[in-house]
Structures are given as structure tokens and as C-alpha cells.
Protein backbone atom coordinates (compact mmCIF):
# COMPACT_ATOMS: atom_id res chain seq x y z
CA UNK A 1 0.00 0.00 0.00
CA UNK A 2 1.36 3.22 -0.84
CA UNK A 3 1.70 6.01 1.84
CA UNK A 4 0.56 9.70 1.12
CA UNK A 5 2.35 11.87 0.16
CA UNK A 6 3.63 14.42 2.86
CA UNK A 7 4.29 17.80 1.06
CA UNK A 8 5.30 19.91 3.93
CA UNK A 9 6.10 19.02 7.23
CA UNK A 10 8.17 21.49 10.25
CA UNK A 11 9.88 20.10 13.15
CA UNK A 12 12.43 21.02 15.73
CA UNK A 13 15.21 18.12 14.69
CA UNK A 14 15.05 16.15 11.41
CA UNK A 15 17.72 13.24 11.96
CA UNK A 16 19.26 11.43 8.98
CA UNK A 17 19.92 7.43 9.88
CA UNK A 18 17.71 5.21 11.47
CA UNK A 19 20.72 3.29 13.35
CA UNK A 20 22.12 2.71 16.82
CA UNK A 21 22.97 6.75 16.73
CA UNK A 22 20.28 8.26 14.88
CA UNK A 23 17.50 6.30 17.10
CA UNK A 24 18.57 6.96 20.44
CA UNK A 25 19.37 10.72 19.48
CA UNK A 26 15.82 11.21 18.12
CA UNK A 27 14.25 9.63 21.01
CA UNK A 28 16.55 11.60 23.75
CA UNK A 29 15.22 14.54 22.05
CA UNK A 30 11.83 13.61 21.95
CA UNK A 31 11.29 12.82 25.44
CA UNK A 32 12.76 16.77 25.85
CA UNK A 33 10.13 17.38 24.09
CA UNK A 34 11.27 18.51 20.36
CA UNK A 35 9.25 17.56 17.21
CA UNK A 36 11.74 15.29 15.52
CA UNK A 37 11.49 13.49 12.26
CA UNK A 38 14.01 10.30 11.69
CA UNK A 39 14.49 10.01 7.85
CA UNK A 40 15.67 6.35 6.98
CA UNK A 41 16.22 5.42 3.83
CA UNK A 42 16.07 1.62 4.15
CA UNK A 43 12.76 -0.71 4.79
CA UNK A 44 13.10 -0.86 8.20
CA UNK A 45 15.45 1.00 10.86
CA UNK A 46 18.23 -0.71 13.12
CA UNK A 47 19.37 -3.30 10.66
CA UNK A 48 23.29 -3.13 11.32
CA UNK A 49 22.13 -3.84 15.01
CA UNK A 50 20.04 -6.75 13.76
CA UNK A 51 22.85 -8.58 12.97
CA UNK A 52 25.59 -6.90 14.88
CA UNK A 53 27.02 -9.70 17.59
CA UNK A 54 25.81 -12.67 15.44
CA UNK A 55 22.21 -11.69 16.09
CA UNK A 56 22.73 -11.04 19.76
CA UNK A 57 23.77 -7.43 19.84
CA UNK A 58 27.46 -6.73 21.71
CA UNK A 59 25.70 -3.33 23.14
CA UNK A 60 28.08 -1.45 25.05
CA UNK A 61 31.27 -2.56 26.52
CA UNK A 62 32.16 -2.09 30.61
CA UNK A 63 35.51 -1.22 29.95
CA UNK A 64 34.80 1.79 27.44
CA UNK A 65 37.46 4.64 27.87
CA UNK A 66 38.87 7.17 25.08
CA UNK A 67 41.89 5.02 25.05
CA UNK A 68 39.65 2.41 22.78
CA UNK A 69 39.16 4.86 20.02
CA UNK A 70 41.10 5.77 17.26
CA UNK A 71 40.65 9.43 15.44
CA UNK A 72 43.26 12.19 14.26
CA UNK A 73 42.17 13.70 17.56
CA UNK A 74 42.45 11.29 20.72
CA UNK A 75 41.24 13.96 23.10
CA UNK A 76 37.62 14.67 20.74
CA UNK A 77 35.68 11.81 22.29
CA UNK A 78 36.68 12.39 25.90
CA UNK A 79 33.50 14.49 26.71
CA UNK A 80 30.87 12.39 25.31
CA UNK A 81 32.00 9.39 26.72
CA UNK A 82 32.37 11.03 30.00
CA UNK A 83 28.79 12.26 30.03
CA UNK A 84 26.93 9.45 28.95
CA UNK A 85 28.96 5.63 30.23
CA UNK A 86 27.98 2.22 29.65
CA UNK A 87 26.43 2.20 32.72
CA UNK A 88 23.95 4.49 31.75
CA UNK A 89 23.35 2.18 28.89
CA UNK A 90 23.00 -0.80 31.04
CA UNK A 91 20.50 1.27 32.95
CA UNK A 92 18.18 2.19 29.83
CA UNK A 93 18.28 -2.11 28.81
CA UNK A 94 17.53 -2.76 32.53
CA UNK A 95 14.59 -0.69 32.57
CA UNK A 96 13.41 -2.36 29.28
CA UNK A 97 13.48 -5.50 30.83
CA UNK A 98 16.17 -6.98 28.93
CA UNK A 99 18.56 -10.06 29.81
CA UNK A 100 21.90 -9.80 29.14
CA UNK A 101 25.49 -11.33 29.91
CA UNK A 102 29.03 -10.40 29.74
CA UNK A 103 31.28 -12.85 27.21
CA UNK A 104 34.40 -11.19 27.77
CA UNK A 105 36.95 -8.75 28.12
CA UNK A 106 33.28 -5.94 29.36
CA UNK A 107 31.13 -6.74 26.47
CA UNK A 108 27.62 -7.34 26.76
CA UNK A 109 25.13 -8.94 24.81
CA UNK A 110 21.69 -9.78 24.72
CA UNK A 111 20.71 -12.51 26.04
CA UNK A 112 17.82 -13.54 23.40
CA UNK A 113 17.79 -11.25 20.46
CA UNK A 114 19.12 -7.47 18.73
CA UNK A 115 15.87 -7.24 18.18
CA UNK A 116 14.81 -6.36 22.16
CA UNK A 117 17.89 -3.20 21.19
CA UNK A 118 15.92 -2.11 18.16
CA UNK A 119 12.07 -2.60 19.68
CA UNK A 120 13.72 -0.57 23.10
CA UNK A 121 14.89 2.40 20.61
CA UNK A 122 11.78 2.39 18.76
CA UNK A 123 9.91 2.45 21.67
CA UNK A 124 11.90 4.97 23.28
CA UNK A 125 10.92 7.19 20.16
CA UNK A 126 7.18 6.68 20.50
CA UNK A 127 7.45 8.42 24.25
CA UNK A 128 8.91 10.97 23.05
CA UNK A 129 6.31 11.42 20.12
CA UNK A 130 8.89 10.94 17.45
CA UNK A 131 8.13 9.76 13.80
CA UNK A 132 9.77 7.76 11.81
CA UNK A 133 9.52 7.53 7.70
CA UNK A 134 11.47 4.43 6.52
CA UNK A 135 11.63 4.14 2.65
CA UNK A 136 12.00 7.73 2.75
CA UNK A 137 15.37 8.51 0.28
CA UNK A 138 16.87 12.19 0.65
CA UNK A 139 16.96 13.76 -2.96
CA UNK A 140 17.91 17.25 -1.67
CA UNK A 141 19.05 18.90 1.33
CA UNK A 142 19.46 22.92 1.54
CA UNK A 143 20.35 25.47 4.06
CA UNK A 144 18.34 29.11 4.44
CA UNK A 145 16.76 31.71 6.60
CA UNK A 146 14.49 29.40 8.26
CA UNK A 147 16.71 26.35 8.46
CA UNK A 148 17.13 23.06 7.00
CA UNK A 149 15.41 22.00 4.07
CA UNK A 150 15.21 18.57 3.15
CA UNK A 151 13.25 16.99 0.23
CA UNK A 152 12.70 13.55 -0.18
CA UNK A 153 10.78 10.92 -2.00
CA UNK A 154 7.54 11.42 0.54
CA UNK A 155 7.70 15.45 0.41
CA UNK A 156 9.69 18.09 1.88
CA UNK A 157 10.38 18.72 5.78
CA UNK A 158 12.06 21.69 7.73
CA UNK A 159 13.74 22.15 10.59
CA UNK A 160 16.03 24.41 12.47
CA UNK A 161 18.26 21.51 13.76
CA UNK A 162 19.45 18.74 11.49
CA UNK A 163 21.60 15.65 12.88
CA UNK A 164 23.45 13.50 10.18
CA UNK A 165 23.54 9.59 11.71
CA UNK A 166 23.93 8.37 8.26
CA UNK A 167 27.01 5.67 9.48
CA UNK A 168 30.15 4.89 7.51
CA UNK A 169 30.43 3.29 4.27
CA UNK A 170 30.76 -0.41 6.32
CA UNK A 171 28.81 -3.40 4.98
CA UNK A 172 27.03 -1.69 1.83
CA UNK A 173 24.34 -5.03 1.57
CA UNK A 174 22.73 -3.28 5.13
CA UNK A 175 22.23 0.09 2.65
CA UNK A 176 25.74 1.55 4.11
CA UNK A 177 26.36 4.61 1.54
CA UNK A 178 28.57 7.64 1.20
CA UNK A 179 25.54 10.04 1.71
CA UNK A 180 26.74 11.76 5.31
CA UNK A 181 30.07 12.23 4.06
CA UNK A 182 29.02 14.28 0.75
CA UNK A 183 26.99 15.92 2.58
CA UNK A 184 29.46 17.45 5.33
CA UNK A 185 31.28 18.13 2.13
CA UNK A 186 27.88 20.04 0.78
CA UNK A 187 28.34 22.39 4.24
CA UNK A 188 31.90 22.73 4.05
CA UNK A 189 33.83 20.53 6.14
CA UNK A 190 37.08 18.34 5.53
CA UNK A 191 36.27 14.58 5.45
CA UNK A 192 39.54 12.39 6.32
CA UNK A 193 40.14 9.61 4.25
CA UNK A 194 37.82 6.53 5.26
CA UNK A 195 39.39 2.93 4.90
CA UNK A 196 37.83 -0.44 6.25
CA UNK A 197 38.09 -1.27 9.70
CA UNK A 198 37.92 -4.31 12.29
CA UNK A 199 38.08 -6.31 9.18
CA UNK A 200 39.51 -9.69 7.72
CA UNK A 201 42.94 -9.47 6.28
CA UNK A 202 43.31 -11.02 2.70
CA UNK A 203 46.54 -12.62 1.61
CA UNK A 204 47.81 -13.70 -2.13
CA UNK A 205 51.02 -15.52 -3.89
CA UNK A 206 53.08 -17.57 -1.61
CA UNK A 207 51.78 -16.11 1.67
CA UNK A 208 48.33 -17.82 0.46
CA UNK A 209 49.79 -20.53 -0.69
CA UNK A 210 52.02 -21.32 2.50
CA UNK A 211 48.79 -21.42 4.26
CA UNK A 212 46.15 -22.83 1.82
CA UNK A 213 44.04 -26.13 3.11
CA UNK A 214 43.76 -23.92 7.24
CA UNK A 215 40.66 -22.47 6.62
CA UNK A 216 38.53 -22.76 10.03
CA UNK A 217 42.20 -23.37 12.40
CA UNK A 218 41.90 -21.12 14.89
CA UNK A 219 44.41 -20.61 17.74
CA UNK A 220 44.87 -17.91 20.46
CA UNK A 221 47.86 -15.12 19.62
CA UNK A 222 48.84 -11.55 20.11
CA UNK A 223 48.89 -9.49 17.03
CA UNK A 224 51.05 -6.53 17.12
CA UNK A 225 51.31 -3.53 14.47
CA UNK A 226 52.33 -0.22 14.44
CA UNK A 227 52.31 -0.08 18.17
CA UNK A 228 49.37 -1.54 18.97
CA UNK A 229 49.08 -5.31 20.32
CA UNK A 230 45.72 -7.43 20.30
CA UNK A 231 45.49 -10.61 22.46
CA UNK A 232 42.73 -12.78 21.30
CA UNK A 233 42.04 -15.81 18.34
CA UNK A 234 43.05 -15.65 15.08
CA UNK A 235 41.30 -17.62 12.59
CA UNK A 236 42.81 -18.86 8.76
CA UNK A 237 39.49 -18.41 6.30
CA UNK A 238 39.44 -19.41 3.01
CA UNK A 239 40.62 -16.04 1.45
CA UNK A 240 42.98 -14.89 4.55
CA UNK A 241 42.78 -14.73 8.52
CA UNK A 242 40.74 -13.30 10.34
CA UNK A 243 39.47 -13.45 13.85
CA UNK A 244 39.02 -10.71 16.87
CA UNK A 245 42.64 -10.25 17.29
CA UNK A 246 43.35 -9.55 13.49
CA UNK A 247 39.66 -7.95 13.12
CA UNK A 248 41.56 -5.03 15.95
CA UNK A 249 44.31 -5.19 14.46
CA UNK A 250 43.52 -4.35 10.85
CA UNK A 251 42.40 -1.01 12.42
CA UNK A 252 46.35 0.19 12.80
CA UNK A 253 47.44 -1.91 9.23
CA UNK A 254 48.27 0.15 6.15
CA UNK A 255 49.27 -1.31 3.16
CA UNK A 256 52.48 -2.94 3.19
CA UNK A 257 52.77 -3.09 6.73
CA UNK A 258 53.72 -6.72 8.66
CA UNK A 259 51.45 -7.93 11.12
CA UNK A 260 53.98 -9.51 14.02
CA UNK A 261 51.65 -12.44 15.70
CA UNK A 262 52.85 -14.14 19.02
CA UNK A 263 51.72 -17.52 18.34
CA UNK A 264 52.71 -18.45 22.02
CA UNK A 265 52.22 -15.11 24.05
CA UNK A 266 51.92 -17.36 27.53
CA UNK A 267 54.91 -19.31 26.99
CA UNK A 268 58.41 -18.78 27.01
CA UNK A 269 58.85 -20.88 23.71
CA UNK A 270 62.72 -21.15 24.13
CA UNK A 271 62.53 -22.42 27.50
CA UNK A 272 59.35 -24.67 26.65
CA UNK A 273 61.55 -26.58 23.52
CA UNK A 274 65.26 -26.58 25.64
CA UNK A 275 62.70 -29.20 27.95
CA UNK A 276 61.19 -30.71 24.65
CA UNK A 277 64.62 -31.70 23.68
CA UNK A 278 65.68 -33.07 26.80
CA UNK A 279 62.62 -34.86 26.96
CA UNK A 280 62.51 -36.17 23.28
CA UNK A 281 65.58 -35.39 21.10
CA UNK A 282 64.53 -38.30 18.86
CA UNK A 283 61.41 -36.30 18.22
CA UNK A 284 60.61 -34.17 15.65
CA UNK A 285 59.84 -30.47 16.11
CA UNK A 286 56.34 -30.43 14.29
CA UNK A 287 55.15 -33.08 16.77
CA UNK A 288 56.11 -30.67 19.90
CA UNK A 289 54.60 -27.85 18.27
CA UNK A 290 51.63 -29.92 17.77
CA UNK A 291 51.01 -29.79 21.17
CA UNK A 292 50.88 -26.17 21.54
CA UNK A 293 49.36 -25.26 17.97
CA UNK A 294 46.92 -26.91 15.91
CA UNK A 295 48.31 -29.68 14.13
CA UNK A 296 47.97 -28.74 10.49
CA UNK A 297 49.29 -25.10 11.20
CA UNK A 298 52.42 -26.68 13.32
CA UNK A 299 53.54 -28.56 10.21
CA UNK A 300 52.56 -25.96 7.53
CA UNK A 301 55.32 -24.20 10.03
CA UNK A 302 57.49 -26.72 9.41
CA UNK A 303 57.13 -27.11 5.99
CA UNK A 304 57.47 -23.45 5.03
CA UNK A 305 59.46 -21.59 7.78
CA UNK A 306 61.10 -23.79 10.58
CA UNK A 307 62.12 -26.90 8.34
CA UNK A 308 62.00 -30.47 9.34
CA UNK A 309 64.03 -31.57 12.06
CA UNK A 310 64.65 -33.68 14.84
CA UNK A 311 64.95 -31.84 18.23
CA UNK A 312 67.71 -33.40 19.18
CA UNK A 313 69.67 -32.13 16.24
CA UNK A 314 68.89 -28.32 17.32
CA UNK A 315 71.64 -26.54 19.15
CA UNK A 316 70.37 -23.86 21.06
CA UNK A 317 71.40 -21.41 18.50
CA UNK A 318 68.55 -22.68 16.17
CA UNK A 319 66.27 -23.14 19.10
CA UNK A 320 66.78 -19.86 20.13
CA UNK A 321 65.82 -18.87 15.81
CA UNK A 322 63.01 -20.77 16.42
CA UNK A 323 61.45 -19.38 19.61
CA UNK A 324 62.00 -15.88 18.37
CA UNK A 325 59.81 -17.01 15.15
CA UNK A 326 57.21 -18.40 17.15
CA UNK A 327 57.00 -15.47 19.06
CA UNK A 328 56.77 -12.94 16.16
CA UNK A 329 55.60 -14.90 13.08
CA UNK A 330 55.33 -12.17 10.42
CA UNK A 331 52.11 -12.39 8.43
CA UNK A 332 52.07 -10.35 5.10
CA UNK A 333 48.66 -8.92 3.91
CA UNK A 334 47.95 -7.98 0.70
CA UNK A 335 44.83 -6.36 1.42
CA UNK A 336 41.39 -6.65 3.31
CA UNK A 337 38.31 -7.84 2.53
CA UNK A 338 37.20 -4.37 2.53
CA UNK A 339 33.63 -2.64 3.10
CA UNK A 340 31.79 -5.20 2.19
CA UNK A 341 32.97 -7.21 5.67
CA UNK A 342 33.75 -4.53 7.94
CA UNK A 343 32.39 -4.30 10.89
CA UNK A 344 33.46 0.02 10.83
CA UNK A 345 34.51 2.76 8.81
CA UNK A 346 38.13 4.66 9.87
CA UNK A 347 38.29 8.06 9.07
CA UNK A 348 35.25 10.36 7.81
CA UNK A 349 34.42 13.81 8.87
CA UNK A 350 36.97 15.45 10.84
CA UNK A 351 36.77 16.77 14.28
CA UNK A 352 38.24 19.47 14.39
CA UNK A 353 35.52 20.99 13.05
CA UNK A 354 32.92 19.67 15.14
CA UNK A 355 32.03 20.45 19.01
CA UNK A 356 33.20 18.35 21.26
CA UNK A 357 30.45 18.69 23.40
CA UNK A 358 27.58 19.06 21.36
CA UNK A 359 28.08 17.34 17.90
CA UNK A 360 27.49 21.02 16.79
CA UNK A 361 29.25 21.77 13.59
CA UNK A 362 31.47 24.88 14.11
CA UNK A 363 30.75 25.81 9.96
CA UNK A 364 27.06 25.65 10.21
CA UNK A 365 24.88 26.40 13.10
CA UNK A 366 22.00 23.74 13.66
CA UNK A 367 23.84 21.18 11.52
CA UNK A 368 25.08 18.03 13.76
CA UNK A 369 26.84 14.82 13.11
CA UNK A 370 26.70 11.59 15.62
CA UNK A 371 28.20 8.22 15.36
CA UNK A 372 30.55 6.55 12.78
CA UNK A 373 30.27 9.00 10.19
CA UNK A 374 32.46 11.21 12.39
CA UNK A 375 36.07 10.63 12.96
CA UNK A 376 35.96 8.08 15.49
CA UNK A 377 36.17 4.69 15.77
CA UNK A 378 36.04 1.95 18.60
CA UNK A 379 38.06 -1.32 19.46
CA UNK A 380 35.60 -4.21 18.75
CA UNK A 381 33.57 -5.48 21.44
CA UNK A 382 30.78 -2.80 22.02
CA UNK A 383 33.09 0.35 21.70
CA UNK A 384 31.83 1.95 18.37
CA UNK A 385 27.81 1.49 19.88
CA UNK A 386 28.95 3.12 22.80
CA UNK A 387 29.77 5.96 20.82
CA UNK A 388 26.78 5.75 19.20
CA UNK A 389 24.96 6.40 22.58
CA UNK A 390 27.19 8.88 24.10
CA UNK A 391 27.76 11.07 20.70
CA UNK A 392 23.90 10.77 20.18
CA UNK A 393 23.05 12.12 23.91
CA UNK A 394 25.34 14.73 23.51
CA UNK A 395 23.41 15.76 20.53
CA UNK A 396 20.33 15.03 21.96
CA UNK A 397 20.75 17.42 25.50
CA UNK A 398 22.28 19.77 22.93
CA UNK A 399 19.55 20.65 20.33
């Protein structure tokens, strides 16, 4: 059934982006009670939190501090964070009713389904009177004497106040688009270069080939890269690795950079194969490093960087060559899997040209930006939706 057509419509707020950002600031400024409008151009809203978490949505995260975000400006995110914490969060999905757990390392998830996150912001936005066009694709969007004007494909709307919570360019198949950037552009501001992040590494040429047939071996490592370290599991796919510790990782990777991966960051691996030796000289070193690795990687080891040998015949020279290996086994990217399996966007518009405080762009009064299309971006495990919530209420208590 087609909906009719709405040819003029004023409110206080208009916010672009039915996601984790654009929902919760619509419905914060609701309940304050503003006339907003959430313009989404997708079927429904909340679908990147519909599957976020496999299904189970990884809401906020216990430990969230700035020192789990990455931007050209550390310092930007310090005041939103500080006004609006995870425990606040926890509060809102405590009132709501809904069950939830900590897996690990402060991250919380939903017991049942995303879907109680969605139906709690949606619901949140119906007490504060807010509506909600979905389907609704932005053709134009305009500045003048009485505000914003924005015309879309069910009419034009105006508003004093207009938030952009259009998200990052991240997994395009959820409707993931360009739009917010083009149009801080449209206002005047400096967008930084965006690149894929907390995403799978691809490799290609011998570096595949070394490593073809370990698709679905995973083992637990430290991944280090331009001064950041990751401990958690990395996992060999079909087309590279991936896994949360090289999903964090890929967040400080450029092209052409190594990734340095502990493959035994509890054990002192020199010490650990001086006793192998004594134990079983006539045994060979991919059997002992069986025990510690999964089998097929241990020999692929073998076969490609360690060579075959018996321990026995390993001075402690070449055990010493070998430890060091172990402990920082370079791994050689030729890419990542890019947008289309990244869980963020790096980069977009740049801070230093938006309030700290309020979202506010300092170009263009009334104009506001929340979330990932803004220059900063969380560790994985809840960080990048609790900047969703914080940068949103900042908005929110702002407008």
C-alpha cells in the first residue's frame, strides 16, 4: 500500500539514519520534548544492530574509555563518553526489561535477540512522540533563513536543527552509503580519508599458498602492528585470517605493513623446547609444536618456515631462531576484505571541526553529526555502539 504523500512538514530536529545513533538521538530529544522526524532510507530502521554480535547485539562494553578509540584527535571523544557511560546504557536495557550477559573482556550482549535493542529504541521514540519515515530517500538537502530544508521521495520537511547519523560506508548489503560524508562536504567541512576497519585481512602468492588447506584453524595469539598489540584468536578463512585479534588489528594496518603475531604469548617458547629436547631429542619439532598449535598449522610451520628436524639435532642457536619465530611470526597482507565485511569505517568527517560537546558543527549552526560518520572509531567489542549512545546524547541534551 502506498503512503501519502507528505508535502510539507516542520519540526524542531530532522535526523538522517535510522541506526544505533540516529534512534537513540531522536528519542533523547523527543522525550525533551522537540518535534523530531528520523528520515531512513532503508525498509526498516536498526538493521546493522540486527545482525551486529551474530544476532545477539554486543551493546556497550564495561571497559569503554577514550583510550579504545582511534581518530586524528584522541582527546575529541573524551566528553561524550564522560557524560553518557555504559552504565547508563545498562540502565536504559535494565529498565526495558532486557537479559543480558558479559562474554568477555566488558562486552555485553543480549541474552535472546538485537531485536529487544531495536524494539527498546523504537519504543523509546514513540514516548517521546517521534516519527519515523522508513523508505524515505533524501533527494535534496538545503540550508536558508528558516533552516534546513530537506526533500525527499515522501515530500519536503524543515527544521532548524538537522543531525546526520547516516554511518560509515561499512557493509554496503545493510544500505551503508557515502551520503553523510558528501553531505558534510555540501556544508563545508574536511572529510579524512575513510578505509575499512575491524576487518579480515586477505593474503595472495606464496603467503596464500604457504597457508592454503587452514581455513577454520583457529588458535589464540597476540597481534602486534604499528604499536598496537591485540590478544585474542586468530582464525585462517578461506581467502585470509581473520578473527578478533586480526579484526583489531587491521584497524592500525596500512598497506604494506607486517602484522607480528605471538603464536605463544603465555609461553616462554625457548625455554618450553630446551625441555622438549631433553625430553625427546629423537622427536621431531612439528610433533612438539603440535602440542601447543593446531596440528595442520604446526607442520605448515614446518614445511614453510622452521624446516623439518629432529629436536635433538637443534643446538640452542637454532632453538633460540626458532622461539624468536614463534614469538613474532610475520604475516604479510595484501589487502582486506574491505567494506563489504567490515564491521566500521576509519576516518570520515573530521573533528576538528565539530564540538566536542555538542556534535554542533562549528561551519554551520544547527547542523550536527553523531556516530561513525564522524572521525571516530572503537576497538571491537561494544566500543563503536557506545559511541553511538554517548555522541547521540550529547546531541540530543544539545539541540
Amino acid at each position: 500500500m502506498s503512503r501519502t504523500l507528505q508535502t510539507e512538514g516542520h519540526f524542531d530536529a530532522i535526523v538522517l539514519g535510522g541506526g544505533a545513533a540516529g534512534l537513540f538521538c531522536a528519542a533523547l530529544a523527543g522525550q525533551r520534548g522537540l518535534r523530531v522526524l528520523v528520515v531512513e532510507h532503508a525498509n526498516k530502521v536498526g538493521k546493522k544492530i540486527l545482525m551486529s554480535g551474530g544476532g545477539r547485539c554486543n551493546f556497550t562494553n564495561l571497559g569503554a574509555t577514550p583510550a579504545q578509540y582511534l581518530s586524528a584527535n584522541p582527546h575529541f571523544c573524551k566528553s561524550a563518553l564522560a557524560r553518557y557511560t555504559p552504565a547508563d546504557f545498562v540502565e536504559l536495557v535494565e529498565r526495558h526489561r532486557i537479559a543480558y550477559h558479559e562474554k568477555e573482556l566488558g562486552q555485553l550482549f543480549c541474552d535472546d535477540s538485537s531485536k529487544q535493542i531495536v524494539r527498546m529504541l523504537v519504543d523509546e521514540c514513540a514516548q517521546g512522540g517521534v516519527r519515523i519515515e522508513t523508505n524515505c530517500r533524501v533527494e535534496r538537502v538545503a540550508h536558508g533563513d528558516a533552516g534546513f530544508r530537506v526533500d525527499t521521495a515522501l515530500g519536503t520537511f524543515r527544521a532548524p536543527a538537522l543531525v546526520v547519523a547516516t554511518g560509515g560506508l561499512s557493509i554496503p548489503s545493510m544500505g551503508a552509503s557515502g551520503f553523510g560524508y558528501e553531505l558534510a562536504r555540501q556544508f563545508g567541512h574536511n572529510v579524512l580519508p575513510t578505509r575499512a576497519g575491524l576487518v579480515p585481512f586477505t593474503l595472495s602468492g606464496k603467503h596464500q599458498e604457504r597457508l592454503d588447506g587452514l581455513a577454520g584453524v583457529a588458535l589464540p595469539v597476540e597481534a602486534r602492528c604499528n604499536g598496537a598489540s591485540f590478544r585474542n584468536a586468530m582464525l585462517f578463512t578461506h581467502r585470509g585470517v581473520s578473527g578478533p585479534a586480526m579484526l583489531q588489528i587491521s584497524s592500525y594496518w596500512h598497506p604494506g605493513d607486517v602484522v607480528h603475531v605471538d603464536l605463544l604469548p603465555d609461553v616462554d617458547a625457548f625455554a618450553w623446547l630446551r625441555a622438549q629436547r631433553t625430553a625427546r631429542g629423537a622427536g621431531e619439532l612439528r610433533s612438539a609444536l603440535a602440542e601447543r598449535l593446531p596440528k595442520r598449522f604446526a607442520q605448515a610451520l614446518c614445511e614453510h618456515w622452521l624446516g623439518e628436524h629432529r629436536l635433538g639435532d637443534l643446538g640452542d642457536g637454532a632453538l633460540r631462531e626458532v622461539a624468536n619465530l614463534l614469538h613474532d611470526w610475520p604475516l604479510v597482507a595484501s589487502g582486506t576484505e574491505g567494506y563489504c565485511t567490515a564491521e566500521v569505517t576509519l576516518g570520515g568527517v573530521d573533528t576538528d571541526e565539530v564540538s566536542s560537546s555538542t556534535m554542533q558543527s562549528k561551519r554551520m549552526p544547527g547542523l550536527y553529526f553523531v556516530g561513525e560518520v564522524v572521525d571516530v572509531t572503537g576497538w571491537l567489542g561494544g566500543y563503536n555502539f557506545q559511541w553511538a549512545w554517548a555522541s547521540a546524547h550529547a546531541c540530543a541534551t544539545a539541540l
